[in-house]
PDB file of N, CA and C in Angstrom:
ATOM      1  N   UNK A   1      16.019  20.696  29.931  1.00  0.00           N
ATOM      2  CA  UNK A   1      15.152  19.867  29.129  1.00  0.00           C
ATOM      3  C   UNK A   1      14.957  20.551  27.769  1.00  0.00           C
ATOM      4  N   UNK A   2      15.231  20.081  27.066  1.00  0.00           N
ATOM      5  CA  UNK A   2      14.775  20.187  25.029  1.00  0.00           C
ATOM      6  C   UNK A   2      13.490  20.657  24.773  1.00  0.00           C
ATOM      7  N   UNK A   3      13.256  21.702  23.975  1.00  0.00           N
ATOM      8  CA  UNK A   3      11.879  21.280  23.395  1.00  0.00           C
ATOM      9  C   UNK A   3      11.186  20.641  23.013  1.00  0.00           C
ATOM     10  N   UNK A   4      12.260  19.458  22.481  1.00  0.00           N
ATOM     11  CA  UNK A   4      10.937  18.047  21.869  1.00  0.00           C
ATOM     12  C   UNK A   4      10.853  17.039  23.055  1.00  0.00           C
ATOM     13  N   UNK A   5      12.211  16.841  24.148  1.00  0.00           N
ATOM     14  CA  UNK A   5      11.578  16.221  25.077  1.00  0.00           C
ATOM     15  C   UNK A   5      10.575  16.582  25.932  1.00  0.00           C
ATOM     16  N   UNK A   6      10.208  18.360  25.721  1.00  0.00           N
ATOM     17  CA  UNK A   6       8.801  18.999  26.355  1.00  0.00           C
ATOM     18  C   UNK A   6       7.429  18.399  25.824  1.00  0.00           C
ATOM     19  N   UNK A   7       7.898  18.546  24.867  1.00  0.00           N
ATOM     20  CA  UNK A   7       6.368  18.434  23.809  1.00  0.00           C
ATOM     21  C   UNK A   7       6.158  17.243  23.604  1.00  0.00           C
ATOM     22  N   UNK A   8       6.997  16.394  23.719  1.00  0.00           N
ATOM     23  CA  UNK A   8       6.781  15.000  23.697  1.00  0.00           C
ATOM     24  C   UNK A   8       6.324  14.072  25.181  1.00  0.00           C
ATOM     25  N   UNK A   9       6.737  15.150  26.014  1.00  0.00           N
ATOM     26  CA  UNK A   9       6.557  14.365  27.454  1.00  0.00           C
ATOM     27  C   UNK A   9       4.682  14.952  27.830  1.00  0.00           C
ATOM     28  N   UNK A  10       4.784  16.179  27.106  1.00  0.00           N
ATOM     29  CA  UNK A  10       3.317  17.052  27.292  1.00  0.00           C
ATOM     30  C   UNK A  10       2.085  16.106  26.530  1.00  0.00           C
ATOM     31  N   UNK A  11       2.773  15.748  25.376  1.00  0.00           N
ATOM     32  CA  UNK A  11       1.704  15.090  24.192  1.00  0.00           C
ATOM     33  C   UNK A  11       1.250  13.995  24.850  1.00  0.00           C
ATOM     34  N   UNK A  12       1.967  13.118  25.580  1.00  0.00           N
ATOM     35  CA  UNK A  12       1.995  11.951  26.214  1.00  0.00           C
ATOM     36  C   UNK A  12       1.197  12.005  27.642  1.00  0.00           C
ATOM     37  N   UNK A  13       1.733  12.954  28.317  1.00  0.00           N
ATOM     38  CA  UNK A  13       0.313  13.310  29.381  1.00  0.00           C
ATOM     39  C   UNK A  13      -1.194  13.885  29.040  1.00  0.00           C
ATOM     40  N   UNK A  14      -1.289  14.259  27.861  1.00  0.00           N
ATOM     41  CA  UNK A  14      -1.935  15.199  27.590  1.00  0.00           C
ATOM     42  C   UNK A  14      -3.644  13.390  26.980  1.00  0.00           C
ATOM     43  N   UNK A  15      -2.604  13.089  26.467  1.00  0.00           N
ATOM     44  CA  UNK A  15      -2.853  11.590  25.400  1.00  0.00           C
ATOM     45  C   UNK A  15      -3.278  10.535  27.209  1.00  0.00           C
ATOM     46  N   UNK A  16      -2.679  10.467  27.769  1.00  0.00           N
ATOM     47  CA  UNK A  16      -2.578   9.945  28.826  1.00  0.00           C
ATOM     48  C   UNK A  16      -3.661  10.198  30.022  1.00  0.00           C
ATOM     49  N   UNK A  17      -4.171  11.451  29.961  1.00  0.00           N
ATOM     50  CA  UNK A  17      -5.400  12.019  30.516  1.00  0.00           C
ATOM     51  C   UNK A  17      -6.572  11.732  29.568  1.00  0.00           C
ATOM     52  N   UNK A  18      -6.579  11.629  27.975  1.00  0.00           N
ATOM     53  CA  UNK A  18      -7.871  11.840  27.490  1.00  0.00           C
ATOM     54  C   UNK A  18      -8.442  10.619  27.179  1.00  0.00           C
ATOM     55  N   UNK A  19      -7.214   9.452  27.710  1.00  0.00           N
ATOM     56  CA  UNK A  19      -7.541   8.199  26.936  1.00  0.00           C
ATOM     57  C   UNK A  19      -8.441   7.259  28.030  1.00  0.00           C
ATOM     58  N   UNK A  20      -9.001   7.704  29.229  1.00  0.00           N
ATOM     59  CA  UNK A  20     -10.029   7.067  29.601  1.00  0.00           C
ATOM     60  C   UNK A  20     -11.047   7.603  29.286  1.00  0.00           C
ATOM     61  N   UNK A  21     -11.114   8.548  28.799  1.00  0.00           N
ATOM     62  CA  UNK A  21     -12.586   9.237  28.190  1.00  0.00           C
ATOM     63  C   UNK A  21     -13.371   8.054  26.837  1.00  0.00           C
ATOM     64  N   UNK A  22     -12.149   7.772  26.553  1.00  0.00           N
ATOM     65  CA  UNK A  22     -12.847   6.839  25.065  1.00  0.00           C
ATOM     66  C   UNK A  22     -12.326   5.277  25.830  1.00  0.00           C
ATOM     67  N   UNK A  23     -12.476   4.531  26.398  1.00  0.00           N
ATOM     68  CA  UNK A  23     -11.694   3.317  27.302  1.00  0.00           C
ATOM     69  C   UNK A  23     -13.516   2.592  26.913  1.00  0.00           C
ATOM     70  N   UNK A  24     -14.463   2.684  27.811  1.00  0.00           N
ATOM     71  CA  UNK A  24     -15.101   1.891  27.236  1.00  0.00           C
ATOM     72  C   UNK A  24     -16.505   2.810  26.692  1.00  0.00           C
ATOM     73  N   UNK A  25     -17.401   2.216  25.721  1.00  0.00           N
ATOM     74  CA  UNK A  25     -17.869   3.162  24.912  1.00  0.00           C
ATOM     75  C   UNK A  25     -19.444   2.294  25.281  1.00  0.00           C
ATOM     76  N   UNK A  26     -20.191   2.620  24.794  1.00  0.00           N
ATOM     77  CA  UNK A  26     -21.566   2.056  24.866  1.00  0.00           C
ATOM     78  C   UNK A  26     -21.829   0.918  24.460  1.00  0.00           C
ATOM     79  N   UNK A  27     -22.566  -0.459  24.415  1.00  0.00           N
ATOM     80  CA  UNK A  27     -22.812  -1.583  23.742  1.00  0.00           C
ATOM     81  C   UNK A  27     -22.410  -1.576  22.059  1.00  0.00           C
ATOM     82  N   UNK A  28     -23.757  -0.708  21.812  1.00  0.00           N
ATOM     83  CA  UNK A  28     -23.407  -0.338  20.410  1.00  0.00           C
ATOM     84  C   UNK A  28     -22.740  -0.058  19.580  1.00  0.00           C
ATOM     85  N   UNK A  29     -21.923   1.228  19.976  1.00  0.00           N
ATOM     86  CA  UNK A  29     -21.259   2.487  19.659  1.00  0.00           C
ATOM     87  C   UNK A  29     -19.828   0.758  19.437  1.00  0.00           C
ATOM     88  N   UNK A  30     -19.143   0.461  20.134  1.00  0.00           N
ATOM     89  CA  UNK A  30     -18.549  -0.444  19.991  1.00  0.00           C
ATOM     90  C   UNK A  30     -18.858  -1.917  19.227  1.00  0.00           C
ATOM     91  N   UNK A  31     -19.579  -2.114  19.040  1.00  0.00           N
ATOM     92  CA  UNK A  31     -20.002  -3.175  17.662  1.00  0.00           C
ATOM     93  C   UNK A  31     -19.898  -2.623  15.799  1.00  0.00           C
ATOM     94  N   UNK A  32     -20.423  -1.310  16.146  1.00  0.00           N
ATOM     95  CA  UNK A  32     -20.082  -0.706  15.069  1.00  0.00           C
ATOM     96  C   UNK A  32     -18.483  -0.330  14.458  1.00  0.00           C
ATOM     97  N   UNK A  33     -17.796   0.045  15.608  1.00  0.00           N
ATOM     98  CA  UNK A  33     -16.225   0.178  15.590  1.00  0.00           C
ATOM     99  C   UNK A  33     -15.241  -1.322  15.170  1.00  0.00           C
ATOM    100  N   UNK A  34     -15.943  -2.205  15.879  1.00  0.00           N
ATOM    101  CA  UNK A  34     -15.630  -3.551  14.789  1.00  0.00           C
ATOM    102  C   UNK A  34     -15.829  -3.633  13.438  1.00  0.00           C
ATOM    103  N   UNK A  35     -17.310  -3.461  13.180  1.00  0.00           N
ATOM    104  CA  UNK A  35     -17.633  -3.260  11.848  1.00  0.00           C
ATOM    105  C   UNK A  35     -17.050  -2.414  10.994  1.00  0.00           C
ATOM    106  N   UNK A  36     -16.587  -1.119  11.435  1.00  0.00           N
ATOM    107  CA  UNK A  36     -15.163  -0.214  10.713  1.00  0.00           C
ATOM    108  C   UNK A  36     -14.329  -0.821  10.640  1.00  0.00           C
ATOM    109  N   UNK A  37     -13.742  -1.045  11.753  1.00  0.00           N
ATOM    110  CA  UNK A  37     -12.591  -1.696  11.463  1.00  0.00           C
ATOM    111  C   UNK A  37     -12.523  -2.638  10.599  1.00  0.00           C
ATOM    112  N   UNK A  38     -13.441  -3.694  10.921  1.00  0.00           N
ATOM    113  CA  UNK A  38     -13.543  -5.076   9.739  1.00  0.00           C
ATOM    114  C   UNK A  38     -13.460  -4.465   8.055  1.00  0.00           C
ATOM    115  N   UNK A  39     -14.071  -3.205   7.809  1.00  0.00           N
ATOM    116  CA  UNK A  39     -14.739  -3.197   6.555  1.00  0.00           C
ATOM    117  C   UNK A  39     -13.228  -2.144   6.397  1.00  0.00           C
ATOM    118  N   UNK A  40     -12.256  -1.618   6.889  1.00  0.00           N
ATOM    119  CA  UNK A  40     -10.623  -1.032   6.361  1.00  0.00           C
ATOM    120  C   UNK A  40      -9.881  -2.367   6.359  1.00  0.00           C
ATOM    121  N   UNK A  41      -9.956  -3.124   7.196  1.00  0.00           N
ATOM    122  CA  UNK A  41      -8.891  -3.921   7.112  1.00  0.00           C
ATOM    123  C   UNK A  41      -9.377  -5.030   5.488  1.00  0.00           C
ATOM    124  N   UNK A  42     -10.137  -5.444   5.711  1.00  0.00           N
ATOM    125  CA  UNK A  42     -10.523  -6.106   3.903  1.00  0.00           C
ATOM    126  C   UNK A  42     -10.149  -5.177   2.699  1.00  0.00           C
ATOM    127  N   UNK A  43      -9.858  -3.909   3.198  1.00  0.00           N
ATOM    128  CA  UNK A  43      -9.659  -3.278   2.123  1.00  0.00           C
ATOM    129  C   UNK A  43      -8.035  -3.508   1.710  1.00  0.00           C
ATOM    130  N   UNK A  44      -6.938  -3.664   2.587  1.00  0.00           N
ATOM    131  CA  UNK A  44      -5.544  -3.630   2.363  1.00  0.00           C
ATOM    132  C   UNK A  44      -5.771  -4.470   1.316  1.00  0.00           C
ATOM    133  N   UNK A  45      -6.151  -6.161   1.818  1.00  0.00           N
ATOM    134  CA  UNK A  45      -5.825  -7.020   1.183  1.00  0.00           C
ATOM    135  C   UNK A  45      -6.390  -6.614  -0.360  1.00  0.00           C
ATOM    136  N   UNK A  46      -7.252  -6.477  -0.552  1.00  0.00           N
ATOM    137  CA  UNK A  46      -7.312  -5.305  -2.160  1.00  0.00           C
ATOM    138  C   UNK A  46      -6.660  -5.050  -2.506  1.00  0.00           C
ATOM    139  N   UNK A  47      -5.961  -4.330  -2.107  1.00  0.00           N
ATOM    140  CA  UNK A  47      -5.369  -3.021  -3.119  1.00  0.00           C
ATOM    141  C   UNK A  47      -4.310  -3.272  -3.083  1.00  0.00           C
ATOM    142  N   UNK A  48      -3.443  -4.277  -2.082  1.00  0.00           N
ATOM    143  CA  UNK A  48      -2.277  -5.100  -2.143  1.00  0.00           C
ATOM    144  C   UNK A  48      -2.462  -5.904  -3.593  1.00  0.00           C
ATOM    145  N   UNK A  49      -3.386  -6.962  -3.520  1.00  0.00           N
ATOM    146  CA  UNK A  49      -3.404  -7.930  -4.651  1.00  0.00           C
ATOM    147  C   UNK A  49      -3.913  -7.293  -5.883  1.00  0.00           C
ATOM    148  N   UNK A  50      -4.428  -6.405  -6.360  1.00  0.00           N
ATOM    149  CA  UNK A  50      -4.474  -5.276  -7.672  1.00  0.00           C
ATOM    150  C   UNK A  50      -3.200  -4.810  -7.768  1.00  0.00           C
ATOM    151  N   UNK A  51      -2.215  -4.312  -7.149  1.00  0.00           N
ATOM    152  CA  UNK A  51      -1.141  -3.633  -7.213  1.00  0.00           C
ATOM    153  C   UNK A  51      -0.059  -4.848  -7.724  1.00  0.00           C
ATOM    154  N   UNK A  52       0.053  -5.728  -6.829  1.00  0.00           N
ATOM    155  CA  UNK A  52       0.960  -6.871  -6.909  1.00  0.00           C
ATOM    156  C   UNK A  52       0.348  -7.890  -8.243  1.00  0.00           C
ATOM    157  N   UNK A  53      -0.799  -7.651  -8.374  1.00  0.00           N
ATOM    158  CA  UNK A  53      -1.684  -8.849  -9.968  1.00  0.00           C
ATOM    159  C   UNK A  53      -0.988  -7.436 -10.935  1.00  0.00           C
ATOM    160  N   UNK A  54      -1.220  -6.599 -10.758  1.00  0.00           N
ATOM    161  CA  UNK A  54      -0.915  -5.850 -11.946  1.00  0.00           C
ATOM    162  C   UNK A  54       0.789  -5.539 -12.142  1.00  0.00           C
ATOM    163  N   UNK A  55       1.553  -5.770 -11.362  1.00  0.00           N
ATOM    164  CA  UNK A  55       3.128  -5.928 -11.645  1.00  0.00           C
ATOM    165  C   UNK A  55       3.166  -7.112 -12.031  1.00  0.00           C
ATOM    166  N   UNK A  56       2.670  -8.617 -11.729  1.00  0.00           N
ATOM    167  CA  UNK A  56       2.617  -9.430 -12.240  1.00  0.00           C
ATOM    168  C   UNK A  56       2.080  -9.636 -13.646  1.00  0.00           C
ATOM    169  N   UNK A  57       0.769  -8.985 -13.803  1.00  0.00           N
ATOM    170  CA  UNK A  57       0.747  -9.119 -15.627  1.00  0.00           C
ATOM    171  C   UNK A  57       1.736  -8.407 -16.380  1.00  0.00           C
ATOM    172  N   UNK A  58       2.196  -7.435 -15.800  1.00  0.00           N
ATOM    173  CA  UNK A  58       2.923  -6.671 -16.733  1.00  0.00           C
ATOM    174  C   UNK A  58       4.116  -7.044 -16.733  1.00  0.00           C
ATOM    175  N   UNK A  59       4.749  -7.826 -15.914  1.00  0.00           N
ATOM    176  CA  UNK A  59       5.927  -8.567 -16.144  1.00  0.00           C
ATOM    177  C   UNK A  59       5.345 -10.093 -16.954  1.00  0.00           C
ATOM    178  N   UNK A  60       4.183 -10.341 -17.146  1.00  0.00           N
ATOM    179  CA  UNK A  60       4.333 -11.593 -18.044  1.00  0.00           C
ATOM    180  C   UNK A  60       3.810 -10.646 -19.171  1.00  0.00           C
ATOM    181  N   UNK A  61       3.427  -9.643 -19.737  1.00  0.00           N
ATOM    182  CA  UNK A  61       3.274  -9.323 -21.271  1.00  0.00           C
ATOM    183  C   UNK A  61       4.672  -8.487 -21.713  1.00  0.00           C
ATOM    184  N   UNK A  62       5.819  -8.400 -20.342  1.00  0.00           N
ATOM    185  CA  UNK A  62       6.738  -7.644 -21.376  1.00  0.00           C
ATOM    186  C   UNK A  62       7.734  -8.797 -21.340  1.00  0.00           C
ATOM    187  N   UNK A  63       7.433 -10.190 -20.872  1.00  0.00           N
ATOM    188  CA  UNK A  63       8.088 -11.399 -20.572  1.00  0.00           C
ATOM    189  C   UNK A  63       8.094 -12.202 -22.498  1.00  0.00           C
ATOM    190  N   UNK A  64       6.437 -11.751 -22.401  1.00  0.00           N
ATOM    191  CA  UNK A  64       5.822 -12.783 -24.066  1.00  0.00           C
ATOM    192  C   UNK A  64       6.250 -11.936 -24.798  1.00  0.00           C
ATOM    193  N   UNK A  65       6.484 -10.390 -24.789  1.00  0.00           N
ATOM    194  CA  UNK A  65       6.632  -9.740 -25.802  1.00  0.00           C
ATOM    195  C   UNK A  65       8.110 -10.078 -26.667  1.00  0.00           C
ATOM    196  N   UNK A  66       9.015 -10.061 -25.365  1.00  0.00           N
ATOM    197  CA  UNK A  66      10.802 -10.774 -25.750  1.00  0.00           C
ATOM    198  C   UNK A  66      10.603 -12.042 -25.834  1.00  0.00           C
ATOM    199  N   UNK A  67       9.930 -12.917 -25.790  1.00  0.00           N
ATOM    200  CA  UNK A  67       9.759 -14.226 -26.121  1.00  0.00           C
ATOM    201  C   UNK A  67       9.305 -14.034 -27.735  1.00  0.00           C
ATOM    202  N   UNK A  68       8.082 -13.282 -28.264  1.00  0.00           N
ATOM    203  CA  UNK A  68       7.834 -13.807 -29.163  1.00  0.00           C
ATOM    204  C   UNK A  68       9.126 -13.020 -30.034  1.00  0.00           C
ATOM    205  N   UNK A  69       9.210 -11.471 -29.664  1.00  0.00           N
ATOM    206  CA  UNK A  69      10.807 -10.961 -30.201  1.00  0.00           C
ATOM    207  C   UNK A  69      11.713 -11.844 -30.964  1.00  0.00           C
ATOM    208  N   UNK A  70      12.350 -12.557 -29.700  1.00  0.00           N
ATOM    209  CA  UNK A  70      13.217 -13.714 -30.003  1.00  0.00           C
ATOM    210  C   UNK A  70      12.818 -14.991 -31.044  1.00  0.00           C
ATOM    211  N   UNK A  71      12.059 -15.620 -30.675  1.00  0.00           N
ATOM    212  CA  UNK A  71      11.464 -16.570 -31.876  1.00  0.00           C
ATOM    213  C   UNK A  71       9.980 -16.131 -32.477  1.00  0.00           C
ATOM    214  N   UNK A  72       9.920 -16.019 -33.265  1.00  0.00           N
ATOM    215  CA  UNK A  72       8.463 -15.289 -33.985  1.00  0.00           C
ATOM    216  C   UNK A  72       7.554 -16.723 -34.406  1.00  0.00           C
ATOM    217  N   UNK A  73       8.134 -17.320 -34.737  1.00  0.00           N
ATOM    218  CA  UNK A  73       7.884 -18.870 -35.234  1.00  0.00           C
ATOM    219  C   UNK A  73       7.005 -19.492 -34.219  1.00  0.00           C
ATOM    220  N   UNK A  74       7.345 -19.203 -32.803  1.00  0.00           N
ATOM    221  CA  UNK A  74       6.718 -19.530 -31.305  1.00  0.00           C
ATOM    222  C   UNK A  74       5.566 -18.973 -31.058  1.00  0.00           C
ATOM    223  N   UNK A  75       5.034 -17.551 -31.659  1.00  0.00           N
ATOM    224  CA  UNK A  75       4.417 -17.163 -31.299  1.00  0.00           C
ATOM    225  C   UNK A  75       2.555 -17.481 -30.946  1.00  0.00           C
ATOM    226  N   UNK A  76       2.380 -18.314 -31.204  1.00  0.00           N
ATOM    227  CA  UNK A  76       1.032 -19.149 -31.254  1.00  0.00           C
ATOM    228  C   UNK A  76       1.227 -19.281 -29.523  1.00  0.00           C
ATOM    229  N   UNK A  77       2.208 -20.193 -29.283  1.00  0.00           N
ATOM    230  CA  UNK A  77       2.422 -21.176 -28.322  1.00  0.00           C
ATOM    231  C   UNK A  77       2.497 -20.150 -26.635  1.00  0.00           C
ATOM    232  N   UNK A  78       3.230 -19.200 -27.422  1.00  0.00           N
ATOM    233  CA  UNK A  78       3.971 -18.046 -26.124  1.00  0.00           C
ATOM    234  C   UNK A  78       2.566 -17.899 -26.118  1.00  0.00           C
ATOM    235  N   UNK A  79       1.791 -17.153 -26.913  1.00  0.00           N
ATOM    236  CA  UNK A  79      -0.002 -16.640 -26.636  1.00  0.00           C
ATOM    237  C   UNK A  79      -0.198 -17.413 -25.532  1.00  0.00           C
ATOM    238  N   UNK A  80      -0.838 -18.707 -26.343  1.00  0.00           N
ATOM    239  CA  UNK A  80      -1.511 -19.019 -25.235  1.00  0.00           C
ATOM    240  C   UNK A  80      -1.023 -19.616 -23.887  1.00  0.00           C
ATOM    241  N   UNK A  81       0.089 -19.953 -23.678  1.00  0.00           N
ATOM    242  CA  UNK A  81       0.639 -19.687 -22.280  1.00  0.00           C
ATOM    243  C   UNK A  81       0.642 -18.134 -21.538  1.00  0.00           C
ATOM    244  N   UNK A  82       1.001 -17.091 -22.073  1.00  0.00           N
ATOM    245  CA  UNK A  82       0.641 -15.742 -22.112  1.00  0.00           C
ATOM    246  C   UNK A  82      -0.793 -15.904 -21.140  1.00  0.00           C
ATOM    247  N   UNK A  83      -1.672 -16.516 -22.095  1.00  0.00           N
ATOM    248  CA  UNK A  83      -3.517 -16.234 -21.915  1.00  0.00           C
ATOM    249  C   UNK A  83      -3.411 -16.782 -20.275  1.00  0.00           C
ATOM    250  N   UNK A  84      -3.114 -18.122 -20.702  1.00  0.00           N
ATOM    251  CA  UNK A  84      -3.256 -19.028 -19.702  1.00  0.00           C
ATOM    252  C   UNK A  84      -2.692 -17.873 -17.735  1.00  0.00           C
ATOM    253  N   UNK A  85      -2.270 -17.742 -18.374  1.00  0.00           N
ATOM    254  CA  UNK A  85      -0.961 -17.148 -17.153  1.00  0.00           C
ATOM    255  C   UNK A  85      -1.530 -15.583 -16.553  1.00  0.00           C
ATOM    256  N   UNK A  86      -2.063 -15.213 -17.834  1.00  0.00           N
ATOM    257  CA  UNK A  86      -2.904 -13.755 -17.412  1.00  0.00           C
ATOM    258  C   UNK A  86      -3.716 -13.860 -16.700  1.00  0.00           C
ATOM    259  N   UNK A  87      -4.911 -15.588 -16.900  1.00  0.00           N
ATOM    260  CA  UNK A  87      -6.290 -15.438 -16.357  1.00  0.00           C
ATOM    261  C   UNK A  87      -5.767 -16.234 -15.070  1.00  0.00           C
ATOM    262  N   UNK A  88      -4.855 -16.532 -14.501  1.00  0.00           N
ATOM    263  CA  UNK A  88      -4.597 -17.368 -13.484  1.00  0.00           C
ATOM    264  C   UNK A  88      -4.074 -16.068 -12.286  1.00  0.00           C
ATOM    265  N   UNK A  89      -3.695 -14.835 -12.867  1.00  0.00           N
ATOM    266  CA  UNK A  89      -2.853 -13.708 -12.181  1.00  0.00           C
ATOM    267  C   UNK A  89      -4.303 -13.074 -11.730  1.00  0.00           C
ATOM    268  N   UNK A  90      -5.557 -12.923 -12.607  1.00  0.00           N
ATOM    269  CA  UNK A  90      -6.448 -12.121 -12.640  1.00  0.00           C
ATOM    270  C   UNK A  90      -7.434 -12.781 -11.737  1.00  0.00           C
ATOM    271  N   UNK A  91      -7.807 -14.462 -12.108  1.00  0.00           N
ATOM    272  CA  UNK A  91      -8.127 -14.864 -10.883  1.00  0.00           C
ATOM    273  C   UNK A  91      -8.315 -15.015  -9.821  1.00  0.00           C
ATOM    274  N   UNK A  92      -7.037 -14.749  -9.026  1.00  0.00           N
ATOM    275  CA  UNK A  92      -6.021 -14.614  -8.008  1.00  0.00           C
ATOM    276  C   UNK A  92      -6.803 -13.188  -7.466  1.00  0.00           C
ATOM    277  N   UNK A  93      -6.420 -11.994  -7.783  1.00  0.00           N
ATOM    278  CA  UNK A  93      -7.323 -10.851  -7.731  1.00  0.00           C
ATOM    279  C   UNK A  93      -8.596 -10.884  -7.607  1.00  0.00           C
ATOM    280  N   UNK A  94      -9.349 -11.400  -8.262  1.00  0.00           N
ATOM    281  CA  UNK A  94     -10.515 -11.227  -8.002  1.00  0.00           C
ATOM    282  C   UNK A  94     -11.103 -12.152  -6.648  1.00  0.00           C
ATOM    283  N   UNK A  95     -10.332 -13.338  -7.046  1.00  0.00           N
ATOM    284  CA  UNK A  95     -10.789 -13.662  -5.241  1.00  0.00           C
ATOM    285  C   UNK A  95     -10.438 -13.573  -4.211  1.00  0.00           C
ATOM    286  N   UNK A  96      -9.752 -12.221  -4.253  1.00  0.00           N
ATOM    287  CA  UNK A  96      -9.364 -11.495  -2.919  1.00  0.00           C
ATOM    288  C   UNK A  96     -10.533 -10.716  -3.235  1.00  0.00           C
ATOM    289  N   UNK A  97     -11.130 -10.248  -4.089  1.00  0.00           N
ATOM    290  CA  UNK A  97     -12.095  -9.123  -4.023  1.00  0.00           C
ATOM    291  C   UNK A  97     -13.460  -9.733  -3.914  1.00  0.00           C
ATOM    292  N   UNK A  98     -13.406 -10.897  -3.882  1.00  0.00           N
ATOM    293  CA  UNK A  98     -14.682 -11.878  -3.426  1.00  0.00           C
ATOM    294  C   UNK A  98     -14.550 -11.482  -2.022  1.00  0.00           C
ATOM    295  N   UNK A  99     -13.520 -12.191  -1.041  1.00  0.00           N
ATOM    296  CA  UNK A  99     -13.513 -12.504   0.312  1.00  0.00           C
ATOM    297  C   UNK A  99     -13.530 -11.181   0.928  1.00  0.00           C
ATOM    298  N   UNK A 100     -13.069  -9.832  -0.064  1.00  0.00           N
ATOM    299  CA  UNK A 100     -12.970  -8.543   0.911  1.00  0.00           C
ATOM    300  C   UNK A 100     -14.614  -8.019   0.956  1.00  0.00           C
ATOM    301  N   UNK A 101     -15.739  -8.602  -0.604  1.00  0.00           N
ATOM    302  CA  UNK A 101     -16.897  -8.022  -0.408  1.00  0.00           C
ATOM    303  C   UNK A 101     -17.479  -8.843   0.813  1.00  0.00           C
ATOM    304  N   UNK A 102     -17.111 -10.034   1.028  1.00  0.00           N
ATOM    305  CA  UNK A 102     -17.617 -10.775   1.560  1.00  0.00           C
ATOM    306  C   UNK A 102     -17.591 -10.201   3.192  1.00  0.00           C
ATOM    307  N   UNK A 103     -16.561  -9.686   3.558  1.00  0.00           N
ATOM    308  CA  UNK A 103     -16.164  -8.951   5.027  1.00  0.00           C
ATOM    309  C   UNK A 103     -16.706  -7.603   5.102  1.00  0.00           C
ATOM    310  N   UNK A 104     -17.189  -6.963   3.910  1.00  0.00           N
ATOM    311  CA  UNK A 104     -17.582  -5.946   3.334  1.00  0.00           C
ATOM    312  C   UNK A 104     -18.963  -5.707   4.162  1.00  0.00           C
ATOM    313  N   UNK A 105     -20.321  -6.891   3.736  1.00  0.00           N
ATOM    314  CA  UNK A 105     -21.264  -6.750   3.687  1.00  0.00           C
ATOM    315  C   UNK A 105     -21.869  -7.496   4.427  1.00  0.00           C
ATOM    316  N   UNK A 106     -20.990  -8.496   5.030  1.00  0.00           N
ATOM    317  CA  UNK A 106     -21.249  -9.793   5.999  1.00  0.00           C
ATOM    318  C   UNK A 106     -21.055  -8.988   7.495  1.00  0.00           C
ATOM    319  N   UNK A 107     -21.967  -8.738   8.653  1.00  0.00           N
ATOM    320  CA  UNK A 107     -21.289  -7.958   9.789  1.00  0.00           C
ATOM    321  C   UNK A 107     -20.327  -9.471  10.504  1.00  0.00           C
ATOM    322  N   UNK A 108     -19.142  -8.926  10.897  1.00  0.00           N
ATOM    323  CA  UNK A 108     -18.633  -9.867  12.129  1.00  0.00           C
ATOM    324  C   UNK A 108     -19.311 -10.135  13.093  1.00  0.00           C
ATOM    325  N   UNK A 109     -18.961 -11.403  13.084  1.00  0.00           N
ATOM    326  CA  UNK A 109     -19.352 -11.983  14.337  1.00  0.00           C
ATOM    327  C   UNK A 109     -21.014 -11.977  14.813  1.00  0.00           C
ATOM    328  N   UNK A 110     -21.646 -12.143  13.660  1.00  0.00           N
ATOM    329  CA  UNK A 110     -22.835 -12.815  13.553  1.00  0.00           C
ATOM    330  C   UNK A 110     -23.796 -10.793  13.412  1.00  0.00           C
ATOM    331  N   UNK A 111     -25.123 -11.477  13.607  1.00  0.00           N
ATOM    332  CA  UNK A 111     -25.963 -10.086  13.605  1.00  0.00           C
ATOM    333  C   UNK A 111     -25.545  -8.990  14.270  1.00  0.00           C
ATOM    334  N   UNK A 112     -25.728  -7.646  13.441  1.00  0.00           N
ATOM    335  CA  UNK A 112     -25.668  -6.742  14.058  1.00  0.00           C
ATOM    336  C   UNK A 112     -26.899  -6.316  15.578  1.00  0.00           C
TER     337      UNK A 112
END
């Protein structure tokens, strides 16, 4: 037998013995562990849609920038489609950051 099939077969008994110790937990102690959980998981969707809104603006201001480049004459028009297009990306963001405060500060599944 290998060393990692040792340590891996050990980790696994070892994991395998301690995991009825935490199996069921007190009334409480487990309502709160929802409430963790609830209040990480609202967070992905964050920091997904900031990350992904902000590759998106920055591909529409280096989009207007070669637009107005190319015709200068346009440039009024590119703006405000530009504007238009920024506050619709930023939008978007922020009401993911509505619905994540909202999971934030709201407990699941009614009163704590």
């Amino acid at each position: 037998m290998s060393k990692r099939t040792f340590w891996t077969t050990a980790l696994m008994v070892m994991t395998g013995v301690a995991f009825p110790l935490y199996a069921q937990e007190q009334g409480g102690a487990a309502r709160l562990e929802i409430i963790k959980w609830s209040m990480i998981a609202a967070s992905f969707p964050l920091g997904i849609a900031a990350a992904f809104g902000a590759l998106g603006q920055g591909k529409a201001i280096a989009a207007a920038a070669e637009a107005i480049a190319r015709n200068p004459s346009a440039t009024g028009d590119i703006r405000g489609a530009l504007i238009l297009g920024l506050v619709l990306i930023e939008s978007l963001v922020i009401y993911v950051l509505l619905i994540s405060l909202i999971l934030f500060f709201l407990p699941p599944f009614g009163k704590v």
